[in-house]
N, C-alpha and C. Protein backbone atom coordinates (compact mmCIF):
# COMPACT_ATOMS: atom_id res chain seq x y z
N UNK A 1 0.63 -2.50 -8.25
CA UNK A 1 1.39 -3.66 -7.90
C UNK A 1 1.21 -3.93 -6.40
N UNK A 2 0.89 -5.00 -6.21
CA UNK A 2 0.64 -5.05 -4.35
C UNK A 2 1.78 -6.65 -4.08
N UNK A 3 2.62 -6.42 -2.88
CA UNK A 3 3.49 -8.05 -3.00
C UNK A 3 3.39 -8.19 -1.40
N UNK A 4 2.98 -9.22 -1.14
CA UNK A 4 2.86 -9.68 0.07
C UNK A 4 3.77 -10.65 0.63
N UNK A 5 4.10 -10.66 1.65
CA UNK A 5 5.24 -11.73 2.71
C UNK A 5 4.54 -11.93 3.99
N UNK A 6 5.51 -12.86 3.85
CA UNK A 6 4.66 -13.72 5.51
C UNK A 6 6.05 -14.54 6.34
N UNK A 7 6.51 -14.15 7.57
CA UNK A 7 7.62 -15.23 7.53
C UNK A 7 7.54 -15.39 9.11
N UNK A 8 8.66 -15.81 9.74
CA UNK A 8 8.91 -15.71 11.35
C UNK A 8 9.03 -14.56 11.92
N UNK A 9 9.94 -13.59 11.30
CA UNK A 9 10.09 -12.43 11.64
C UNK A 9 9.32 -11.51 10.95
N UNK A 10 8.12 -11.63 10.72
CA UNK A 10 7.20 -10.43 10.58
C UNK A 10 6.34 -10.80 8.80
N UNK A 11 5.38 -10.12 8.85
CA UNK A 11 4.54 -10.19 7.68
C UNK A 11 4.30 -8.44 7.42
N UNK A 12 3.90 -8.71 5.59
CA UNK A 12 4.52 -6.86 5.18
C UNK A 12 3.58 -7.31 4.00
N UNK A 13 3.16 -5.72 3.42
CA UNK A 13 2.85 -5.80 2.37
C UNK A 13 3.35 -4.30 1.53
N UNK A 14 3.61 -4.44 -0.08
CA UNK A 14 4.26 -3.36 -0.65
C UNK A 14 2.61 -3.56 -1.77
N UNK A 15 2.56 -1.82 -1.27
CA UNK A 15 1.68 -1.66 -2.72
C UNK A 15 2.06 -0.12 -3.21
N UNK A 16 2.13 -0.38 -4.78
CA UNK A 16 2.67 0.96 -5.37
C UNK A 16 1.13 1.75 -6.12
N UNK A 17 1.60 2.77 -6.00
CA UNK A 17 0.54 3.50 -7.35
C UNK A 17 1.32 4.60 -7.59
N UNK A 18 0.81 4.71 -8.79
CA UNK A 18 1.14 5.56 -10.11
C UNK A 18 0.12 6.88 -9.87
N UNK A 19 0.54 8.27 -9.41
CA UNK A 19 -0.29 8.87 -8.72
C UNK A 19 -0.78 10.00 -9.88
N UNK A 20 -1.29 9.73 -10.75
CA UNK A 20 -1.38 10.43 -12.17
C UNK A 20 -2.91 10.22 -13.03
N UNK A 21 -4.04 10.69 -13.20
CA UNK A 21 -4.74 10.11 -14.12
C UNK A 21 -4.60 10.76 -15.59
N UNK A 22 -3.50 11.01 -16.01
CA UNK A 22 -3.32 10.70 -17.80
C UNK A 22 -2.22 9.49 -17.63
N UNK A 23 -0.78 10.41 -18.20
CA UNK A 23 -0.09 9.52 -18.59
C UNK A 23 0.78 8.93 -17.53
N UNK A 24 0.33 7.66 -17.40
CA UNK A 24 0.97 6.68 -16.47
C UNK A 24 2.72 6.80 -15.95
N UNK A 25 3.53 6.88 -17.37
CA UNK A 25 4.63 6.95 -17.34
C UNK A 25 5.14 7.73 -16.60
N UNK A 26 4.52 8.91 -16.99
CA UNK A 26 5.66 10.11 -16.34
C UNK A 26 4.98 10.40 -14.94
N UNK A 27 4.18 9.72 -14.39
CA UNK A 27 3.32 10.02 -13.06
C UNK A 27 4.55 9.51 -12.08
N UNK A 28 4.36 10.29 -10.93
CA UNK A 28 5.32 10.30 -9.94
C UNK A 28 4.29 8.39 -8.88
N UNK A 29 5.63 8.01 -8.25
CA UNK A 29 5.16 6.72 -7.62
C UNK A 29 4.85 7.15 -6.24
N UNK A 30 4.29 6.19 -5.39
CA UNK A 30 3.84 6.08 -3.85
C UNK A 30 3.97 5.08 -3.75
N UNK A 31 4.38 4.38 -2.58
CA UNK A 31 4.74 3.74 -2.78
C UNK A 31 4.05 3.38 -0.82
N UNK A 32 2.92 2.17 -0.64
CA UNK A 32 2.63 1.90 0.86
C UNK A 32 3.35 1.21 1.52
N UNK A 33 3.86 1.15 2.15
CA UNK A 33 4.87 -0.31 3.05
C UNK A 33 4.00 -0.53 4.23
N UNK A 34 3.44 -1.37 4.35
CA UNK A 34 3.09 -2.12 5.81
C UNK A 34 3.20 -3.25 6.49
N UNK A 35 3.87 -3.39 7.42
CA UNK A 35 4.90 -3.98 8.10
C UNK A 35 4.36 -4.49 9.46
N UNK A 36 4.19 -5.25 9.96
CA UNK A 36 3.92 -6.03 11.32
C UNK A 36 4.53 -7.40 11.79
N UNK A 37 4.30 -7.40 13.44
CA UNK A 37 4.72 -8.71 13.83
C UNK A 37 3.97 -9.88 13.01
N UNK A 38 5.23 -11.17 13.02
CA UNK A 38 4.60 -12.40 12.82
C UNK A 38 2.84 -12.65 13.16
N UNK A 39 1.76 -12.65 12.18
CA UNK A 39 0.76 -13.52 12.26
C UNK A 39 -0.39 -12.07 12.70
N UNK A 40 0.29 -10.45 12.53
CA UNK A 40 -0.70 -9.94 12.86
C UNK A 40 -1.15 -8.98 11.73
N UNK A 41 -0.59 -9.61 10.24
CA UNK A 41 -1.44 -8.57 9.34
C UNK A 41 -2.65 -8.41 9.44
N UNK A 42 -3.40 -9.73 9.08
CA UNK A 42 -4.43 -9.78 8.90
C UNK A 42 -5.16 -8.86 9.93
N UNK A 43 -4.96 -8.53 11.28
CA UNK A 43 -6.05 -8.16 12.29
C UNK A 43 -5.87 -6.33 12.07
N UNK A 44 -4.77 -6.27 11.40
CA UNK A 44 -5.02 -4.52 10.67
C UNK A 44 -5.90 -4.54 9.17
N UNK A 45 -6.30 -5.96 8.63
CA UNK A 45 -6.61 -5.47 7.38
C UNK A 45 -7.76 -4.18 7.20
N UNK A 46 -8.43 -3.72 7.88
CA UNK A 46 -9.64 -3.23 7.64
C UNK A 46 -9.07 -1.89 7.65
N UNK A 47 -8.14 -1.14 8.71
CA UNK A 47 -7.50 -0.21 8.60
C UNK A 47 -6.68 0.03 7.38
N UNK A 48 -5.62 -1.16 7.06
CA UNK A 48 -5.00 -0.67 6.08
C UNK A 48 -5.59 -0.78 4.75
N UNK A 49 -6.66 -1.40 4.35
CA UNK A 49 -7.94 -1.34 3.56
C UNK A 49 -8.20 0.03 3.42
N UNK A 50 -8.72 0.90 4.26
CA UNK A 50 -9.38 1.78 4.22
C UNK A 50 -8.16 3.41 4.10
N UNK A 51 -7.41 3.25 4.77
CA UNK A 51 -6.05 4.08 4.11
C UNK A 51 -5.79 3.56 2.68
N UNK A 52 -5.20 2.95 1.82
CA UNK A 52 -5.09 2.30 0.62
C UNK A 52 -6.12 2.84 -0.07
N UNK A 53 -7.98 3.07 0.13
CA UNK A 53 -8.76 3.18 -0.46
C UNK A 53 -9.14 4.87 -0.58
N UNK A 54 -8.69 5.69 0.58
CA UNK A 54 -8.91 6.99 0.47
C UNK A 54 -7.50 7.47 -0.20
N UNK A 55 -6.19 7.12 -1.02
CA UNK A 55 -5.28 7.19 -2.01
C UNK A 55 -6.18 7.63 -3.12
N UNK A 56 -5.99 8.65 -3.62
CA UNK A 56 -6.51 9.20 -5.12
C UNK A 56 -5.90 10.06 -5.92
N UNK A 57 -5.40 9.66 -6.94
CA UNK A 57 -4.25 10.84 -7.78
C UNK A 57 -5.16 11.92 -7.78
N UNK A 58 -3.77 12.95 -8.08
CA UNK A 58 -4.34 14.29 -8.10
C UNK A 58 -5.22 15.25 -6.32
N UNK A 59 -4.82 14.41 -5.52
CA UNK A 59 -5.79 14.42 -4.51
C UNK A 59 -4.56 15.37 -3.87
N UNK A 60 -5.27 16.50 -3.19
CA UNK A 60 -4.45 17.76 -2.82
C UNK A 60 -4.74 17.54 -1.21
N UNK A 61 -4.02 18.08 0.37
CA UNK A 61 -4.45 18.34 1.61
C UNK A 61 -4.49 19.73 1.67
């Protein structure tokens, strides 16, 4: 699920995943919040692109 906003006081985006590859249901959530001033998502997209893209269930540190 990814939901995006845009307003005067700041632009955000919520994206969830389901951190599980069997069963969806019972997989625990994550949940990204990213949050910035008015008019400056866009100039993080490539960063927060690339965090978002190294996310992988089952993925251990």
């Amino acid at each position: 699920m990814v939901e995006s906003r845009t307003g005067p006081t700041g632009d955000g985006t919520d994206i969830a995943f389901k951190m599980a590859t069997g069963d969806a249901n019972a997989a625990p959530a994550l949940l990204v919040r990213v949050r910035t001033a008015a008019g400056q998502l866009e100039r993080y997209q490539d960063e927060v692109g690339a965090l978002l893209r190294s996310i992988k269930p089952g993925a251990t540190r």
